[in-house]
N, C-alpha and C. Protein backbone atom coordinates (compact mmCIF):
# COMPACT_ATOMS: atom_id res chain seq x y z
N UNK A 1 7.70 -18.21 12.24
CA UNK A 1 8.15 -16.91 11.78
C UNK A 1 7.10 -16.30 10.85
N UNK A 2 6.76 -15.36 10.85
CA UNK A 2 5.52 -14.97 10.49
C UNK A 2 6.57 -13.51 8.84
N UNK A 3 6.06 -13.71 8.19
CA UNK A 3 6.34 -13.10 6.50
C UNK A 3 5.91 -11.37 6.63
N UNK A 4 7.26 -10.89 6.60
CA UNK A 4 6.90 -9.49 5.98
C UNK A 4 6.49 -9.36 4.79
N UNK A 5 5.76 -8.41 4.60
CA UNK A 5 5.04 -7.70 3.15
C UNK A 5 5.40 -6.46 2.78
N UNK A 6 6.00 -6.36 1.99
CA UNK A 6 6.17 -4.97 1.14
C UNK A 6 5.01 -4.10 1.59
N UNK A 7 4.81 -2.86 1.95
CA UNK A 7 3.65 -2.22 1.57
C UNK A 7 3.85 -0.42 1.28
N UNK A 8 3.28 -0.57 -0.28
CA UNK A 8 3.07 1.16 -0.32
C UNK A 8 2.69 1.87 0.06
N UNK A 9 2.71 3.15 -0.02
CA UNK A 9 1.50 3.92 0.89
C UNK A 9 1.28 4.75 -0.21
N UNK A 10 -0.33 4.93 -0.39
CA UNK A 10 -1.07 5.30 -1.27
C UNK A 10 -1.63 6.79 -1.07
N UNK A 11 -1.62 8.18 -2.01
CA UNK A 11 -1.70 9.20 -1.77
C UNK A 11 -3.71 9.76 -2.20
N UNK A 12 -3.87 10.20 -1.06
CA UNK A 12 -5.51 10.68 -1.97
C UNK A 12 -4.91 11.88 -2.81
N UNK A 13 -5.75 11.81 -4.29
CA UNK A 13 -5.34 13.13 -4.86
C UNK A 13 -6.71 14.20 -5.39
N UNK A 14 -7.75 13.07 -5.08
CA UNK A 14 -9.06 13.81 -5.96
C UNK A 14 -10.06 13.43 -4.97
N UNK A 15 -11.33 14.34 -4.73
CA UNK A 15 -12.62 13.80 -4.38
C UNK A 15 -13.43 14.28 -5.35
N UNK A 16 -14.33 13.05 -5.80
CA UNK A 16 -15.53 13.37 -6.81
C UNK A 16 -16.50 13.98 -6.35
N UNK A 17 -17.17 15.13 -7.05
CA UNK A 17 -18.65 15.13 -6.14
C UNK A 17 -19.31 14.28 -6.01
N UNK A 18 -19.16 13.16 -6.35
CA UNK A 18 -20.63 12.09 -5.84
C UNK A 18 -19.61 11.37 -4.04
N UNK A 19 -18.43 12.14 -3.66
CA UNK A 19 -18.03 12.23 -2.38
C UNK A 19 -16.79 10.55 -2.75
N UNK A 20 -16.79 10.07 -3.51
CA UNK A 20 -15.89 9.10 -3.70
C UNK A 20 -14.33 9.74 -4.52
N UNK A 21 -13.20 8.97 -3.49
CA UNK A 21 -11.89 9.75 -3.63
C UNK A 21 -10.92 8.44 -4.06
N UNK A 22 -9.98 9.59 -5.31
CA UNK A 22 -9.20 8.86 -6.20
C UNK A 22 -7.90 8.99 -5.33
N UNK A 23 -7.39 7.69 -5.53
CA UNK A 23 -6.10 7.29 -4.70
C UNK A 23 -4.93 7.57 -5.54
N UNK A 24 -4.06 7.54 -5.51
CA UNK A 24 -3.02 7.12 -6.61
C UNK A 24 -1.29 6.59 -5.26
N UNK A 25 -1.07 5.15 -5.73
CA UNK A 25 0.34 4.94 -5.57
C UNK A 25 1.76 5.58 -6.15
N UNK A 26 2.44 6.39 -5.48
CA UNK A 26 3.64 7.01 -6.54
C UNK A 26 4.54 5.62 -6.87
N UNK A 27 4.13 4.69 -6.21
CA UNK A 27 5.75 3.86 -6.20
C UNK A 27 5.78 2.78 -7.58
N UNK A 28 4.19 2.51 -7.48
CA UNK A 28 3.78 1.52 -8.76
C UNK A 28 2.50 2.15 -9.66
N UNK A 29 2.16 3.16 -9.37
CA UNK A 29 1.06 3.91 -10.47
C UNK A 29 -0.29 2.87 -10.17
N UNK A 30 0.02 2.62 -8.87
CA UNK A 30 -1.74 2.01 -8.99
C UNK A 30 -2.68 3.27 -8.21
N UNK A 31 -3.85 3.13 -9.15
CA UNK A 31 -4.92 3.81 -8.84
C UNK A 31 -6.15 3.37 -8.46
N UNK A 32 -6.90 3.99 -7.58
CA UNK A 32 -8.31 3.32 -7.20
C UNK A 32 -9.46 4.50 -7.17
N UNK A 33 -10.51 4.02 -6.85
CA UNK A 33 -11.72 4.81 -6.63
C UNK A 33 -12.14 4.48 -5.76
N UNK A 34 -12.71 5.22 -4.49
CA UNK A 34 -12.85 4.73 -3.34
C UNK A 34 -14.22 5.10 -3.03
N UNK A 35 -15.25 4.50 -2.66
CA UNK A 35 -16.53 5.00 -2.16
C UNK A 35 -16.41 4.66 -1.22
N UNK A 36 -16.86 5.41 0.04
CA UNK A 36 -16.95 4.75 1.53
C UNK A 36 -18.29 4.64 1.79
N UNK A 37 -18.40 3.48 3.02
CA UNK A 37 -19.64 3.56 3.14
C UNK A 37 -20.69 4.82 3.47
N UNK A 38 -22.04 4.29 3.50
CA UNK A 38 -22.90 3.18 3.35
C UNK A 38 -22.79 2.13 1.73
N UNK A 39 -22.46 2.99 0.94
CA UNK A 39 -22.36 2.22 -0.23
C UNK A 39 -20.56 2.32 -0.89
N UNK A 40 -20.17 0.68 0.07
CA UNK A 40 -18.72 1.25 -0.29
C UNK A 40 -18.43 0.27 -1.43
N UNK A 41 -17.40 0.99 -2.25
CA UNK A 41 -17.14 0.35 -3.74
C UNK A 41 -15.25 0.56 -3.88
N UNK A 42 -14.83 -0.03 -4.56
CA UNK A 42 -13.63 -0.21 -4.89
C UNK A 42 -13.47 -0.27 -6.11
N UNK A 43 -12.86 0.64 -6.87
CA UNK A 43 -13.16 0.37 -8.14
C UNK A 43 -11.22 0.56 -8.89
N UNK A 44 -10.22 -0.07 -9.15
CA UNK A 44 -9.16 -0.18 -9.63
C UNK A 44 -9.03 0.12 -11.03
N UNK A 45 -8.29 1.42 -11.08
CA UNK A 45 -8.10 2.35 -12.44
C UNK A 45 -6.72 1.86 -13.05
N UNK A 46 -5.90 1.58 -12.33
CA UNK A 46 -4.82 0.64 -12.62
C UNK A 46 -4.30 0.15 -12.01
N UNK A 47 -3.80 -1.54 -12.11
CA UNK A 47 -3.52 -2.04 -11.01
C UNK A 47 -2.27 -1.96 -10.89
N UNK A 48 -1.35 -1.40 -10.98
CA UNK A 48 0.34 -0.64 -10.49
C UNK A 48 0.62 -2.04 -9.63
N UNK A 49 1.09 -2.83 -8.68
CA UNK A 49 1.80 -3.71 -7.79
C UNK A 49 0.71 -4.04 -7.43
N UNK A 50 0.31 -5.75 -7.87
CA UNK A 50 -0.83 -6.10 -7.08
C UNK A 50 -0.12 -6.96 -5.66
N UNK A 51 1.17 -7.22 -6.16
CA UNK A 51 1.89 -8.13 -5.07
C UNK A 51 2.17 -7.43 -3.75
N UNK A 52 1.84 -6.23 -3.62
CA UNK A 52 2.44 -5.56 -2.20
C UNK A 52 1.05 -5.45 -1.52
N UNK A 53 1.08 -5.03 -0.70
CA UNK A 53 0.24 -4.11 0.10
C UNK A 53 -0.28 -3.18 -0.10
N UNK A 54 -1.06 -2.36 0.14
CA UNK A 54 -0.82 -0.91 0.08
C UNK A 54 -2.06 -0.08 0.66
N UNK A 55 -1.47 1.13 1.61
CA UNK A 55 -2.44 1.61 2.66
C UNK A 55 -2.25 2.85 2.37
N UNK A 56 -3.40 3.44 2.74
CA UNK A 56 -3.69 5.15 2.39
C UNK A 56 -2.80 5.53 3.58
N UNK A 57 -2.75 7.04 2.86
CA UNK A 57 -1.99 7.65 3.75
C UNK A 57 -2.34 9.28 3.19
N UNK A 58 -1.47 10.29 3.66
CA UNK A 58 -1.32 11.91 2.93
C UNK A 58 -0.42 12.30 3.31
N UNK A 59 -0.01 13.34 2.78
CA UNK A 59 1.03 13.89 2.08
C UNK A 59 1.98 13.79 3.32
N UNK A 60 3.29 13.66 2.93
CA UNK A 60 4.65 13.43 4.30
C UNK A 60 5.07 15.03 4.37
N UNK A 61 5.62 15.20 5.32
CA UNK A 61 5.53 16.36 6.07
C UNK A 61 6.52 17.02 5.22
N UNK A 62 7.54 16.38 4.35
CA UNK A 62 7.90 17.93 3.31
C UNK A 62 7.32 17.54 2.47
N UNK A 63 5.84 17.17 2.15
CA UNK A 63 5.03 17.77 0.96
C UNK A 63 4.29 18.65 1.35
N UNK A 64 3.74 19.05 2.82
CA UNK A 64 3.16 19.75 3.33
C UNK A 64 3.84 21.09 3.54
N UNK A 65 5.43 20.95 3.73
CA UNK A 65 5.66 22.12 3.60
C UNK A 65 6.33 22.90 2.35
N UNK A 66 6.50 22.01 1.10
CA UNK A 66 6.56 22.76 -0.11
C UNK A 66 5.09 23.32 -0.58
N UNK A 67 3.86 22.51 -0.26
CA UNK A 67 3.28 23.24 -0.48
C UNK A 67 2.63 24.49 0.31
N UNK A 68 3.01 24.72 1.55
CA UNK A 68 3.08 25.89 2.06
C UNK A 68 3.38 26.53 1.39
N UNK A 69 4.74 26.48 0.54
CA UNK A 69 6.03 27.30 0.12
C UNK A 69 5.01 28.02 -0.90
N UNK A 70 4.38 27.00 -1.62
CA UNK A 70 4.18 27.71 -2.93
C UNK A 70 2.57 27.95 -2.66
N UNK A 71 1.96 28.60 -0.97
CA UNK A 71 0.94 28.72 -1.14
C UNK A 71 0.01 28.38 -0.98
N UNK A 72 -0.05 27.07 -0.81
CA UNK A 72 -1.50 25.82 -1.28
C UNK A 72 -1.79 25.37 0.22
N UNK A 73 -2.59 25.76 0.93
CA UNK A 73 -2.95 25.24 2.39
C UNK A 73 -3.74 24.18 1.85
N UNK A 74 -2.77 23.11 2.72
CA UNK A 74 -3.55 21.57 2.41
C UNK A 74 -4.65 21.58 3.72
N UNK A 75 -5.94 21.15 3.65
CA UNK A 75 -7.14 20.87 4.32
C UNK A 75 -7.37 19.47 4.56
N UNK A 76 -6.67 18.73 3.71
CA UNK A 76 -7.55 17.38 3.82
C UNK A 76 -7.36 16.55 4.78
N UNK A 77 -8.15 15.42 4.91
CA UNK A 77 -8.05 14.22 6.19
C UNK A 77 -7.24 14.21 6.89
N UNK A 78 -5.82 14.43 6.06
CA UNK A 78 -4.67 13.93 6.58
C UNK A 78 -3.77 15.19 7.07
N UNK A 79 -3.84 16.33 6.25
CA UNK A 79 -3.19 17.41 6.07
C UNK A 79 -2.75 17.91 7.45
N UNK A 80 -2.03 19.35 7.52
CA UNK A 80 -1.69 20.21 8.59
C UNK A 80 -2.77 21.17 7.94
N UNK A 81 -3.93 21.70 8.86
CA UNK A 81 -4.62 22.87 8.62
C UNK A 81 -4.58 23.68 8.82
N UNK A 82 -3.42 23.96 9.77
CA UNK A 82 -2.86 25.20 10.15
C UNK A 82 -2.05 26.01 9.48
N UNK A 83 -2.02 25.20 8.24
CA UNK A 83 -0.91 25.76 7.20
C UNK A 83 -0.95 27.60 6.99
């Protein structure tokens, strides 16, 4: 029998200009810094639930459309750009 794992799903909320993007978990307040490659780095701003999992993701489809509501066309990776 093979073990389920808890896992969060982690929101991007920032990209730095040096192109590396800040994560944040809503469920346990963990945060990261993400460089992707060629020079990829991981850098943990707080470690919120180290016991779960936890995989990127963006925004669920009524965050996409409150922020329609109030305006804000989301662009990113994950987003609806058609907003």
């Amino acid at each position: 029998m093979r073990e389920t794992r808890e896992t969060h799903e982690m929101r991007l909320v920032a990209t730095e200009p040096s192109g590396a993007e800040e994560w944040f978990c809503p469920m346990c307040q963990r945060r990261i810094l993400m460089q992707w490659p060629p020079h990829y780095e991981v850098v943990v701003l707080e470690r919120g639930d180290d016991t779960v999992a936890h995989a990127g993701g963006g925004p669920a489809p009524e965050d996409l459309r409150w922020l329609r509501e109030i305006g804000i066309k989301w662009d990113g990776y994950y987003g609806d750009s058609a907003a």
